[in-house]
C-alpha atoms as a PDB file:
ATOM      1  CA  UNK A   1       0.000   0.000   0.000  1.00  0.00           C
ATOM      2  CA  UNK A   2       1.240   3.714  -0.302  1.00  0.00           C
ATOM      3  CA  UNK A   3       2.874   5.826   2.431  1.00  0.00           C
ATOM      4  CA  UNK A   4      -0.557   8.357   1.507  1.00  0.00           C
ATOM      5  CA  UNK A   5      -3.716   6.845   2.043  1.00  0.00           C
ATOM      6  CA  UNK A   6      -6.631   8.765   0.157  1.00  0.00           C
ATOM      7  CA  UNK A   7      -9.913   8.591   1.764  1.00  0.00           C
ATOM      8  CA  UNK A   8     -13.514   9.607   1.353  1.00  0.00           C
ATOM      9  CA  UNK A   9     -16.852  10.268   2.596  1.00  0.00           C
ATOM     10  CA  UNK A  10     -19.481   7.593   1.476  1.00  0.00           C
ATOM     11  CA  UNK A  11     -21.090  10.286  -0.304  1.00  0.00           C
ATOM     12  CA  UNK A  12     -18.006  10.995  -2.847  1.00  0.00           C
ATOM     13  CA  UNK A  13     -20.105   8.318  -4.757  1.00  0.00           C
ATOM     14  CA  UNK A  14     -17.128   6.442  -6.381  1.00  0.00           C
ATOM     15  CA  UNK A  15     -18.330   2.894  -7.625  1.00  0.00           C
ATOM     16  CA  UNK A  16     -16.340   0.008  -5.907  1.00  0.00           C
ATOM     17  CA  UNK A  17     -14.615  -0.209  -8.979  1.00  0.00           C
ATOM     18  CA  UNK A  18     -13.093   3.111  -8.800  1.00  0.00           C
ATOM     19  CA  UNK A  19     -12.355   2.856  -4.978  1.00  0.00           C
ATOM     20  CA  UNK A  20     -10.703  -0.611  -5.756  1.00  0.00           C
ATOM     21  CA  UNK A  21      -8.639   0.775  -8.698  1.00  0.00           C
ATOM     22  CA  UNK A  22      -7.303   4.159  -7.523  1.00  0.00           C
ATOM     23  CA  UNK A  23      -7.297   2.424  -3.588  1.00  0.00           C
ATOM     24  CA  UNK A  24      -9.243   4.896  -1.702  1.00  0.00           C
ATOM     25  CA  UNK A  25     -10.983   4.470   1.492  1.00  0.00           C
ATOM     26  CA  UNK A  26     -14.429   4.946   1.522  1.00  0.00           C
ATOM     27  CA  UNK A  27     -16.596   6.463   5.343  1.00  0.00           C
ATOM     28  CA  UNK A  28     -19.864   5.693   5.315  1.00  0.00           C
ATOM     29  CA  UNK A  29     -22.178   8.110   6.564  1.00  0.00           C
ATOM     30  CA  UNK A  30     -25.099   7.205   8.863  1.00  0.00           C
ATOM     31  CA  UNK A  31     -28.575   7.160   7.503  1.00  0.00           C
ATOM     32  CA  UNK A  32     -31.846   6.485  10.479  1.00  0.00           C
ATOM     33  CA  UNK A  33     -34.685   4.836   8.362  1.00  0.00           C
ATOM     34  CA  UNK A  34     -37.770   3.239  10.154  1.00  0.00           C
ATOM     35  CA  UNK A  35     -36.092   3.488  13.319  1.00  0.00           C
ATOM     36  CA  UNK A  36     -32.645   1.440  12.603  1.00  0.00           C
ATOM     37  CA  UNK A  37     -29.708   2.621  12.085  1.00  0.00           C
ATOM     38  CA  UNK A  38     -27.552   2.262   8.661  1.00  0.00           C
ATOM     39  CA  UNK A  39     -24.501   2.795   6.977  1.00  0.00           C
ATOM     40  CA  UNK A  40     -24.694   4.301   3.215  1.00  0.00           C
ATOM     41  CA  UNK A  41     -24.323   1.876   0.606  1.00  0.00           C
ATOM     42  CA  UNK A  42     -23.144  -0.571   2.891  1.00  0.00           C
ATOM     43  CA  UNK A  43     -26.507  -2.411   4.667  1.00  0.00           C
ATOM     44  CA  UNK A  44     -29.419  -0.071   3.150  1.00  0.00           C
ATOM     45  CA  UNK A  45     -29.513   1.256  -0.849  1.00  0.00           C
ATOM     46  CA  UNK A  46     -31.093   3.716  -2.121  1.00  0.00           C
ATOM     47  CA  UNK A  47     -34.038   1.750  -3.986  1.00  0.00           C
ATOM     48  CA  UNK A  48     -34.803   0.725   0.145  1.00  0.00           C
ATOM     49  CA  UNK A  49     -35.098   4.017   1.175  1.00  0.00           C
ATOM     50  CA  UNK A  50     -37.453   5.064  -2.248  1.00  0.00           C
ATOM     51  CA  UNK A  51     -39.873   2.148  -1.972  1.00  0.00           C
ATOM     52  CA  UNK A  52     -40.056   2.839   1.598  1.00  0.00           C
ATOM     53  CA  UNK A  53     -41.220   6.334   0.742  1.00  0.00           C
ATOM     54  CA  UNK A  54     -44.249   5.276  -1.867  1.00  0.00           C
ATOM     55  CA  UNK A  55     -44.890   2.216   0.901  1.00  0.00           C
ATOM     56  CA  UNK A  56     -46.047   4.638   3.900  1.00  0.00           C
ATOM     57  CA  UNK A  57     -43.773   8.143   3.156  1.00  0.00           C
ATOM     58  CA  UNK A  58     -41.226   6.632   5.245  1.00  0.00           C
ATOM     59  CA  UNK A  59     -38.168   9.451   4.928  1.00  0.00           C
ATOM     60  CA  UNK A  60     -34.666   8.699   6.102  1.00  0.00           C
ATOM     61  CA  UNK A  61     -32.774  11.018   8.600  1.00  0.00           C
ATOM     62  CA  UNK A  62     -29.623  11.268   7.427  1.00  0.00           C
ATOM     63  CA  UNK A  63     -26.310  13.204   9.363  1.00  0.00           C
ATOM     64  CA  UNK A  64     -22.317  12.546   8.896  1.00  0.00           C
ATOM     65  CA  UNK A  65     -20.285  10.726  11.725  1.00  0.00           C
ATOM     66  CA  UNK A  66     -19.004  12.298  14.718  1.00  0.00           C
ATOM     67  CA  UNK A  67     -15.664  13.796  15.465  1.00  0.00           C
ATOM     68  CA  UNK A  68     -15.248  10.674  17.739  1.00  0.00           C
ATOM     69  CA  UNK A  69     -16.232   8.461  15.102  1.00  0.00           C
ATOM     70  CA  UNK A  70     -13.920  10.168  12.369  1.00  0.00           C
ATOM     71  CA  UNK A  71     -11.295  10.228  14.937  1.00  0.00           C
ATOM     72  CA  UNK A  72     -11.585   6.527  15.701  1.00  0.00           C
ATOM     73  CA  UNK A  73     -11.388   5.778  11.866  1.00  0.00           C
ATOM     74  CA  UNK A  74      -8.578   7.834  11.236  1.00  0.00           C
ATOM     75  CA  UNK A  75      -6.423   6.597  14.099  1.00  0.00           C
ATOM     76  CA  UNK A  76      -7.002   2.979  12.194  1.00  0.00           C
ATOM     77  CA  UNK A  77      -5.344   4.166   8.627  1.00  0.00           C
ATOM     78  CA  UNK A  78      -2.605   6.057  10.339  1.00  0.00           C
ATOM     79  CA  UNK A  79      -1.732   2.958  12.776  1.00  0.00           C
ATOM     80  CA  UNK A  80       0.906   1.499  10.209  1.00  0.00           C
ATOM     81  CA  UNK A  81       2.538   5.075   9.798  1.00  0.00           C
ATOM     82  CA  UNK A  82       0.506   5.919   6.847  1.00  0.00           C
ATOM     83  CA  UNK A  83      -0.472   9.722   6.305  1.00  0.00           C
ATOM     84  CA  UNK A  84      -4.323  10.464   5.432  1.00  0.00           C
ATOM     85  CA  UNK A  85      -5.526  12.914   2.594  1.00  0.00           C
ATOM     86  CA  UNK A  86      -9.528  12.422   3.573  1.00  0.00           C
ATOM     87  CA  UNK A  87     -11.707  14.473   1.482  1.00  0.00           C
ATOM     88  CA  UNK A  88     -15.864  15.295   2.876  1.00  0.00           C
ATOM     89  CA  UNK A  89     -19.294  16.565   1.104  1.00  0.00           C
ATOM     90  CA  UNK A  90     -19.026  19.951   1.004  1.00  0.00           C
ATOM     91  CA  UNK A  91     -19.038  22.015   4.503  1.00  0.00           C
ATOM     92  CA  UNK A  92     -22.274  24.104   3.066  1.00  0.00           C
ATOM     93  CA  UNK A  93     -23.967  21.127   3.159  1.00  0.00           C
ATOM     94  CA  UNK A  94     -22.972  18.856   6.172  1.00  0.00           C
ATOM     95  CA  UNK A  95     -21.079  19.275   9.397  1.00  0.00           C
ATOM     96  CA  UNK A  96     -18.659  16.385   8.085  1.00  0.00           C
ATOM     97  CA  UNK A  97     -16.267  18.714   7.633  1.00  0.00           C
ATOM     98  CA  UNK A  98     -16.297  20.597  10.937  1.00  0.00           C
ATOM     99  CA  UNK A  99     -16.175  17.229  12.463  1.00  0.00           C
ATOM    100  CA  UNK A 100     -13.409  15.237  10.772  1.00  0.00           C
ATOM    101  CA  UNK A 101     -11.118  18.839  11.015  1.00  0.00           C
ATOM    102  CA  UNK A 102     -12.061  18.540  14.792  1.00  0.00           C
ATOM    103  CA  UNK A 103     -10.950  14.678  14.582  1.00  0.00           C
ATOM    104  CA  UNK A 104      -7.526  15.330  12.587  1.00  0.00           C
ATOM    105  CA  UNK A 105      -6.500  18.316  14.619  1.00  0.00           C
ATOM    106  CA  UNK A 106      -5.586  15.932  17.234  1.00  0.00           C
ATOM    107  CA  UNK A 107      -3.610  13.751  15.129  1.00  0.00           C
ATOM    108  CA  UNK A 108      -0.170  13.632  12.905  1.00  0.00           C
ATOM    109  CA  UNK A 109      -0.726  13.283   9.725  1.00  0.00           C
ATOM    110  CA  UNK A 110      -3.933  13.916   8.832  1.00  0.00           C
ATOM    111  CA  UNK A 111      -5.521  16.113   6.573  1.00  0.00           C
ATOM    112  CA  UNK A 112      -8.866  17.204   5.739  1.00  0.00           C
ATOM    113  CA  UNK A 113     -10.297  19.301   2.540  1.00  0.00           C
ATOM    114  CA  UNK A 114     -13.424  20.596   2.424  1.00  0.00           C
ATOM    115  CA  UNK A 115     -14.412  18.684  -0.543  1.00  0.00           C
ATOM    116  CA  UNK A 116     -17.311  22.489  -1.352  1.00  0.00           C
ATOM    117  CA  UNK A 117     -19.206  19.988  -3.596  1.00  0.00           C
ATOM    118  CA  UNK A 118     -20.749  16.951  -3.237  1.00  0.00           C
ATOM    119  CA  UNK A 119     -21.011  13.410  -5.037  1.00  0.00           C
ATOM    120  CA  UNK A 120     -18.667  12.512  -7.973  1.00  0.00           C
ATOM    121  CA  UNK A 121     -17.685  16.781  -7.321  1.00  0.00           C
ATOM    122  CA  UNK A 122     -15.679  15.436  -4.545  1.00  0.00           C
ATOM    123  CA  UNK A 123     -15.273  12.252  -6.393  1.00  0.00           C
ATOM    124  CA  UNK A 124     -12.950  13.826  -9.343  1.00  0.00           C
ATOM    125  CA  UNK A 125     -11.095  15.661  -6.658  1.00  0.00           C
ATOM    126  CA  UNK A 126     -10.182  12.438  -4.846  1.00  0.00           C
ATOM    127  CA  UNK A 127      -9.132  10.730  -8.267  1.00  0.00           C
ATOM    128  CA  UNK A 128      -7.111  13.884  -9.038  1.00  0.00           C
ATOM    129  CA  UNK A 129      -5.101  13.762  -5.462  1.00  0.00           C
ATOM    130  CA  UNK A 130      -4.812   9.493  -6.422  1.00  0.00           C
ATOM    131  CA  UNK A 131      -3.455  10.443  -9.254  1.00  0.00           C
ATOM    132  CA  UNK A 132      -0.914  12.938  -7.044  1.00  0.00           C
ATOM    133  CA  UNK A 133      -0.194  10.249  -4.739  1.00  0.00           C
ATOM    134  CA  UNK A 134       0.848   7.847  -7.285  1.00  0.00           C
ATOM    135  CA  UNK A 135       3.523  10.385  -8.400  1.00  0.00           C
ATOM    136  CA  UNK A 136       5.102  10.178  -5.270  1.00  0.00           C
ATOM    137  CA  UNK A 137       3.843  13.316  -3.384  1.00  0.00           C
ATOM    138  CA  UNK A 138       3.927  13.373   0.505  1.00  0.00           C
ATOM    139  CA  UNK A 139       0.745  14.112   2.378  1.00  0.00           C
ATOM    140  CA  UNK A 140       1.212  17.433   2.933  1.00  0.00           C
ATOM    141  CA  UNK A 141       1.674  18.101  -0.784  1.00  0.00           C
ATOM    142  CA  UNK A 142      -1.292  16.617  -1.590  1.00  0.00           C
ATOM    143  CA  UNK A 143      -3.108  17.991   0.156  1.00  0.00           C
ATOM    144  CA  UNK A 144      -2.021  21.747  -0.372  1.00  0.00           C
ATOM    145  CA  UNK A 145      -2.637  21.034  -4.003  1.00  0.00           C
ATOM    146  CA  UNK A 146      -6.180  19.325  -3.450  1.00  0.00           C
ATOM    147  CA  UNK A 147      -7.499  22.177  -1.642  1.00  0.00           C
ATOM    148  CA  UNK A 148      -7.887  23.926  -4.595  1.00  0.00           C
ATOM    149  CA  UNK A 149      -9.548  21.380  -6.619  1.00  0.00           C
ATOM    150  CA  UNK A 150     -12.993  22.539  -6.065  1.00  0.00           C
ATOM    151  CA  UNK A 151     -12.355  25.388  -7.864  1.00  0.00           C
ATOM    152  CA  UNK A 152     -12.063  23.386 -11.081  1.00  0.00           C
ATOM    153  CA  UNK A 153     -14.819  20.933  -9.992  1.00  0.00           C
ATOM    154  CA  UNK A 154     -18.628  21.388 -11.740  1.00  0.00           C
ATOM    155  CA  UNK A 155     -20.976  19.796 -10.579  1.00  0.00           C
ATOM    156  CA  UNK A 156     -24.928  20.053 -11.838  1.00  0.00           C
ATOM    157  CA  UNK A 157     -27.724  17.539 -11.844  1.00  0.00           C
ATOM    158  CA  UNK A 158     -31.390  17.330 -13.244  1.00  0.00           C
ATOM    159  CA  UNK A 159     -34.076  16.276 -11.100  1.00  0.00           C
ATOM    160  CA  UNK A 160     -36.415  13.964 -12.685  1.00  0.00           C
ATOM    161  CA  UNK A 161     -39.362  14.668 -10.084  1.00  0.00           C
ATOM    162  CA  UNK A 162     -39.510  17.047  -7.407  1.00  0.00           C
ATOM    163  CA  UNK A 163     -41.636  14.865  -4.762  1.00  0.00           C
ATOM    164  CA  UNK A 164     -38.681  14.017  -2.527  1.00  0.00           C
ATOM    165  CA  UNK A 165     -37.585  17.915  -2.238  1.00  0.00           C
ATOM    166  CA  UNK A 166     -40.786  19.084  -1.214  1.00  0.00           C
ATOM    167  CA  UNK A 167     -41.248  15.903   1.439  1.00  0.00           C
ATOM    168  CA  UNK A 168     -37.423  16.923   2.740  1.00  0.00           C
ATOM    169  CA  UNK A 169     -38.623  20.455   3.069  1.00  0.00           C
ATOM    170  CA  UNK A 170     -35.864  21.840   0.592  1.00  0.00           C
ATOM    171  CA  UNK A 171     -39.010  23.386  -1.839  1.00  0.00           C
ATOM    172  CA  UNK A 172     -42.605  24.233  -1.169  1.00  0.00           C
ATOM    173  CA  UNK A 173     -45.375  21.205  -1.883  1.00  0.00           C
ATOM    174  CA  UNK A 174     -47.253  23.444  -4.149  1.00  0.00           C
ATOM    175  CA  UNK A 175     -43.920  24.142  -5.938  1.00  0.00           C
ATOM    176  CA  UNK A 176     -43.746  20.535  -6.582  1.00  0.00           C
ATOM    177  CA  UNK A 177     -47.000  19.924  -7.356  1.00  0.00           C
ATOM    178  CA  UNK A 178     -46.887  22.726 -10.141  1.00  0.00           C
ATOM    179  CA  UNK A 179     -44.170  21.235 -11.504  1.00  0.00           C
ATOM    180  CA  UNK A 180     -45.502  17.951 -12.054  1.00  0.00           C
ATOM    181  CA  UNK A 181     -48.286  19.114 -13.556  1.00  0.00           C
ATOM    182  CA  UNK A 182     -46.449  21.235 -15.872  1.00  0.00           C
ATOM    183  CA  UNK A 183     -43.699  18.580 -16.851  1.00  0.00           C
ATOM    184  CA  UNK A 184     -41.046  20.782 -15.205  1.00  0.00           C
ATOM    185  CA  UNK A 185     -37.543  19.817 -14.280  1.00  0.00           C
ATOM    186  CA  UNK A 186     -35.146  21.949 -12.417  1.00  0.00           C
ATOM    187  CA  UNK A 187     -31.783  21.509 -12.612  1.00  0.00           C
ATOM    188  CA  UNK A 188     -29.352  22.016  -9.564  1.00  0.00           C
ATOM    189  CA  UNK A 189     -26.659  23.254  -9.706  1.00  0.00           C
ATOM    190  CA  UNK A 190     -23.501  23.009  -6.831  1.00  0.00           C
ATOM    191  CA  UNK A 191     -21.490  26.463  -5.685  1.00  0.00           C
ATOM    192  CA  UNK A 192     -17.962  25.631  -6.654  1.00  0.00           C
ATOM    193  CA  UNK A 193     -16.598  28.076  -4.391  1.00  0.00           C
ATOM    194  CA  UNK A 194     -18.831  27.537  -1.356  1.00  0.00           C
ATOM    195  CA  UNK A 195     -20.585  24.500  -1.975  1.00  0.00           C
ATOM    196  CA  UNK A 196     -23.930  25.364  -1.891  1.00  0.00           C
ATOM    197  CA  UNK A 197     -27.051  24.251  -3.945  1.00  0.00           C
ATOM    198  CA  UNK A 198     -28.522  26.411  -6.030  1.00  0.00           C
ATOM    199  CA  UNK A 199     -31.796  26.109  -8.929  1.00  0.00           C
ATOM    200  CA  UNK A 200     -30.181  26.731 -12.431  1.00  0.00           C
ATOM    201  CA  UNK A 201     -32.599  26.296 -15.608  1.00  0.00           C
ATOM    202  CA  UNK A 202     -35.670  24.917 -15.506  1.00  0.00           C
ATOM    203  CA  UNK A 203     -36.583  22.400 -18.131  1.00  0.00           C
ATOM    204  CA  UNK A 204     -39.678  21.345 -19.742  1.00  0.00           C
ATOM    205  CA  UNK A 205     -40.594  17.926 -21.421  1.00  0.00           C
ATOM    206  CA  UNK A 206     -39.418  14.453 -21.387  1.00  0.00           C
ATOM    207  CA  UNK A 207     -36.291  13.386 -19.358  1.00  0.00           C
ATOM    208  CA  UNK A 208     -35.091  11.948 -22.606  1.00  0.00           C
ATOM    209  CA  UNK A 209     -34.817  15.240 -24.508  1.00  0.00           C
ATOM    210  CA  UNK A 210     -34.458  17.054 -21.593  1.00  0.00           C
ATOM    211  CA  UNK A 211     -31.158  15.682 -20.590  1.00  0.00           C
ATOM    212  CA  UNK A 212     -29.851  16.195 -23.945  1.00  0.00           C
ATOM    213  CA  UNK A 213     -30.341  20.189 -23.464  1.00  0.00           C
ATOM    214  CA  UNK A 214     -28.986  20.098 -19.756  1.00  0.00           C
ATOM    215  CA  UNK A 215     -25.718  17.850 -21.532  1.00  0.00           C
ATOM    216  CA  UNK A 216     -25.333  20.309 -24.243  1.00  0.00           C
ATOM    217  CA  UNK A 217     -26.082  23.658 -22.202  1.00  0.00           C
ATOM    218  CA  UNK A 218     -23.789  22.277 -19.185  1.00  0.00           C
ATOM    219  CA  UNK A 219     -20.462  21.639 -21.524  1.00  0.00           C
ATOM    220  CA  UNK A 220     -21.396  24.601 -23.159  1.00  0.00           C
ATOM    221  CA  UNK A 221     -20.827  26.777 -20.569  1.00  0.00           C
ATOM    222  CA  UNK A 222     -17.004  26.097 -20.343  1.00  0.00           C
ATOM    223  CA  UNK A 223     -14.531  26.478 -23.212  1.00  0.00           C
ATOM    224  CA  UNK A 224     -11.883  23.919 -21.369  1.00  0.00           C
ATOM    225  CA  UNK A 225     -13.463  21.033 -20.140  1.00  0.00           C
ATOM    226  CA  UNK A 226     -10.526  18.299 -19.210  1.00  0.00           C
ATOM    227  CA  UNK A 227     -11.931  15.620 -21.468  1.00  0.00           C
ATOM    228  CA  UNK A 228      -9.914  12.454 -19.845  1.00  0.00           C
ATOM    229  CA  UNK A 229     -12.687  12.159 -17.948  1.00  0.00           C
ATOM    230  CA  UNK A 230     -16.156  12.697 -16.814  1.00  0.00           C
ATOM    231  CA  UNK A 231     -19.040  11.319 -14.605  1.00  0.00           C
ATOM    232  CA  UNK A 232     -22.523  10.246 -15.159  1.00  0.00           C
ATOM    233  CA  UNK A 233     -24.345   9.967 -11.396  1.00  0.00           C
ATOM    234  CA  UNK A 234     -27.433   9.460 -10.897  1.00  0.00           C
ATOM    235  CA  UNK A 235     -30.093   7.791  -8.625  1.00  0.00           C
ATOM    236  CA  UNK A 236     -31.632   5.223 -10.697  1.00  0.00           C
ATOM    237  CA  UNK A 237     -32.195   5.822 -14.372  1.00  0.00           C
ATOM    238  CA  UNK A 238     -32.841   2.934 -17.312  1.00  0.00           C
ATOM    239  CA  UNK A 239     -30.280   1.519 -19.359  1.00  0.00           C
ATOM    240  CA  UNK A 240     -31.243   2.972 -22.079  1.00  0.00           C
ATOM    241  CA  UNK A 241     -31.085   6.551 -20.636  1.00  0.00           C
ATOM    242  CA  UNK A 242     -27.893   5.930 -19.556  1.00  0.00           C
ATOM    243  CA  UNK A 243     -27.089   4.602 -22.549  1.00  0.00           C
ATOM    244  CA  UNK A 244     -27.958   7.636 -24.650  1.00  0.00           C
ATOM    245  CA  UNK A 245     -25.874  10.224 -22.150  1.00  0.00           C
ATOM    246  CA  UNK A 246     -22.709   8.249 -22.290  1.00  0.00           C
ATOM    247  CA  UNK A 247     -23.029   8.503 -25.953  1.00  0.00           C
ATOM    248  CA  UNK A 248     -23.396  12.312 -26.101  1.00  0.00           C
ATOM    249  CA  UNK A 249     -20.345  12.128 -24.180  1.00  0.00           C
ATOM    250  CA  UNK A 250     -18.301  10.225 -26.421  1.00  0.00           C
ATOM    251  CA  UNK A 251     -19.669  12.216 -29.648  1.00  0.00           C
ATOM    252  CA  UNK A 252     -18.018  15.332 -27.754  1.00  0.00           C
ATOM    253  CA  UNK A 253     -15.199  13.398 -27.401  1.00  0.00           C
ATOM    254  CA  UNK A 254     -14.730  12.533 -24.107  1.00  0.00           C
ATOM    255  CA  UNK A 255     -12.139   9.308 -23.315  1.00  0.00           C
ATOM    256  CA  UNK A 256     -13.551   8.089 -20.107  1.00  0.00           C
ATOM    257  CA  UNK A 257     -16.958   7.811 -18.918  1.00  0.00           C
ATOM    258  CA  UNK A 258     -17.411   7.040 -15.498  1.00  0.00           C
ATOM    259  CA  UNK A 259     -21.218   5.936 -14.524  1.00  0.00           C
ATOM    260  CA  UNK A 260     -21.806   5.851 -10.888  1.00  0.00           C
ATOM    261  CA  UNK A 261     -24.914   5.594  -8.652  1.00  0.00           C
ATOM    262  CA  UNK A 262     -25.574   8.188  -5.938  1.00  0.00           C
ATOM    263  CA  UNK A 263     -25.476   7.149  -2.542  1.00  0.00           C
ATOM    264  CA  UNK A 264     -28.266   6.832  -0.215  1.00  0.00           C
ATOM    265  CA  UNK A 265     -27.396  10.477   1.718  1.00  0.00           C
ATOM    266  CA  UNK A 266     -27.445  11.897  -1.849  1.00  0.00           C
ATOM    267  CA  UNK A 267     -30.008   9.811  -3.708  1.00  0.00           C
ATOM    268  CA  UNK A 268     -32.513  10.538  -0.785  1.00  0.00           C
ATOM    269  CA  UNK A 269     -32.567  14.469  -1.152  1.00  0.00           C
ATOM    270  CA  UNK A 270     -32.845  14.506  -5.119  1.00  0.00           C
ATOM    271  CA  UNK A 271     -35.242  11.244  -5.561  1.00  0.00           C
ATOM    272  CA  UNK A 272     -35.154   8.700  -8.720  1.00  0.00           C
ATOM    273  CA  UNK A 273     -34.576   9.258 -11.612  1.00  0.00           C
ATOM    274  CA  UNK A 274     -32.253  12.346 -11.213  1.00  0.00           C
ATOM    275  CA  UNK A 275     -28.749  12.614 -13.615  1.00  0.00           C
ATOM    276  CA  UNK A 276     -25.870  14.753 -13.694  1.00  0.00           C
ATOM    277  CA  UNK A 277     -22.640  15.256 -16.013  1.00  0.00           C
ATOM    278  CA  UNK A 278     -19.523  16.064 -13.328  1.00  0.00           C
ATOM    279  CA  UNK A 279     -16.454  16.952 -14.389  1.00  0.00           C
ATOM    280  CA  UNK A 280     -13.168  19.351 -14.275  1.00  0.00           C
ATOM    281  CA  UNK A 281     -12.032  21.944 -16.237  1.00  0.00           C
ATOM    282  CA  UNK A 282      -8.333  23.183 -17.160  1.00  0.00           C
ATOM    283  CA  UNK A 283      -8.776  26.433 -15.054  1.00  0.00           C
ATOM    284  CA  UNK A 284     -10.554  28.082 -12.119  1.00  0.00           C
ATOM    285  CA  UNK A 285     -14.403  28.835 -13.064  1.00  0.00           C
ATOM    286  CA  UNK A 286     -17.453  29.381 -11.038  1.00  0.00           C
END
């Protein structure tokens, strides 16, 4: 194994065959669901917590791990003199970051970025720093480099049907009501410097064609995408939609696709059926 271990929260949303190939460590959140506790993606999927929604409107509670808890799992990477580069969902968003700071402070070795994104956002920034490591850069290193990553990190997503936002609280009922009546679907876009969600454009129609305008307006927007790479995440789409993103990808030109499913903390806030395009570009943009 490498002097630097790279490590992530659960909610990073890197498939096991990522994790397995570029070796990073994976920390599952904690999601409450019917009264039990689980850990994302590891005992509970997201397809659980959706048909337990339509069953009786049975919502999960979910929350990120304790400073204890990070502490305890940091203490285990670090016990055969290995340094840590862990990365979190976006501090905007969850109090992982607070926490696993809190957690590292009292160790050697350890560092923490404020991931200011969230899913496969953080995701491309953790292959980037594997990519780092594997060129023989110390911890430190790393991680000065990594915590400007964000910066060149987009992520956006289309939400397929607002239902789950509205029953979370994060938009009005009659909102989402509207909008299913009218065939509307917004798309969400992530904050790049703070980390934030935000509503971008709303779309109207189909998911099929709809997703082909959010592809093509999203790449658009930015004259120097990195094209090595680039993720489709979503929460449970059909082949065949899948199927028809990856190959507007590789029309534009793009040499590899990664296709990932969003974790249960993620997946449970947007719904089914949502999609994004995540990816990096050569230099800072917002």
């Amino acid at each position: 194994m490498n002097d630097v271990i790279i490590s992530a929260d659960s909610t990073a949303d890197l498939s096991d065959e990522l994790r397995s190939r570029y070796e990073v460590h994976s920390f599952p959140f904690h999601i409450e669901f019917r009264g039990t506790d689980h850990l994302d993606n590891v005992d509970i999927t997201p397809q659980e917590l959706f048909e337990g929604y339509w069953e009786d409107k049975s919502l999960p509670k979910t929350g990120a791990c304790t400073p204890a808890q990070y502490k305890s799992y940091f203490e285990e990477l670090t016990s055969g003199g290995h340094e840590v580069v862990h990365f979190n969902l976006g501090s905007a968003l969850s109090a992982a970051y607070e926490n696993a700071l809190q957690a590292a402070n009292e160790l050697e070795g350890v560092y923490v970025i404020d991931g200011k994104s969230l899913s496969s956002g953080v995701g491309l920034q953790v292959l980037a720093s594997c990519r780092m490591r594997d060129e023989g850069l110390d911890g430190a290193s790393i991680a000065n480099a990594a915590r400007d990553l964000h910066d060149r990190s987009h992520a956006s997503f289309v939400v397929d049907t607002m239902e789950f936002l509205a029953a979370g609280g994060r938009c009005p009922s009659i909102v989402a009501h509207i909008g299913k009546m009218v065939g509307c679907h917004p798309g969400i876009l992530v904050d790049n410097q703070s980390g934030a969600m935000k509503v971008g454009k709303l779309y109207r129609g189909k998911m099929k064609k709809v997703l082909e305008r959010y592809v093509d307006d999203t790449l658009a927007k930015y004259p120097d995408v990195i094209k090595d790479e680039i993720f489709i995440t979503h929460s449970g789409v059909s082949d065949e939609t899948e199927a028809a993103v990856r190959s507007m990808l590789e029309e534009q030109g793009f040499k590899e696709i990664h296709t990932t499913t969003a974790s249960c903390t993620i997946s449970s806030h947007c719904g089914p059926g949502t999609l994004g395009v995540l990816f990096m570009t050569e230099t800072p943009s917002a």
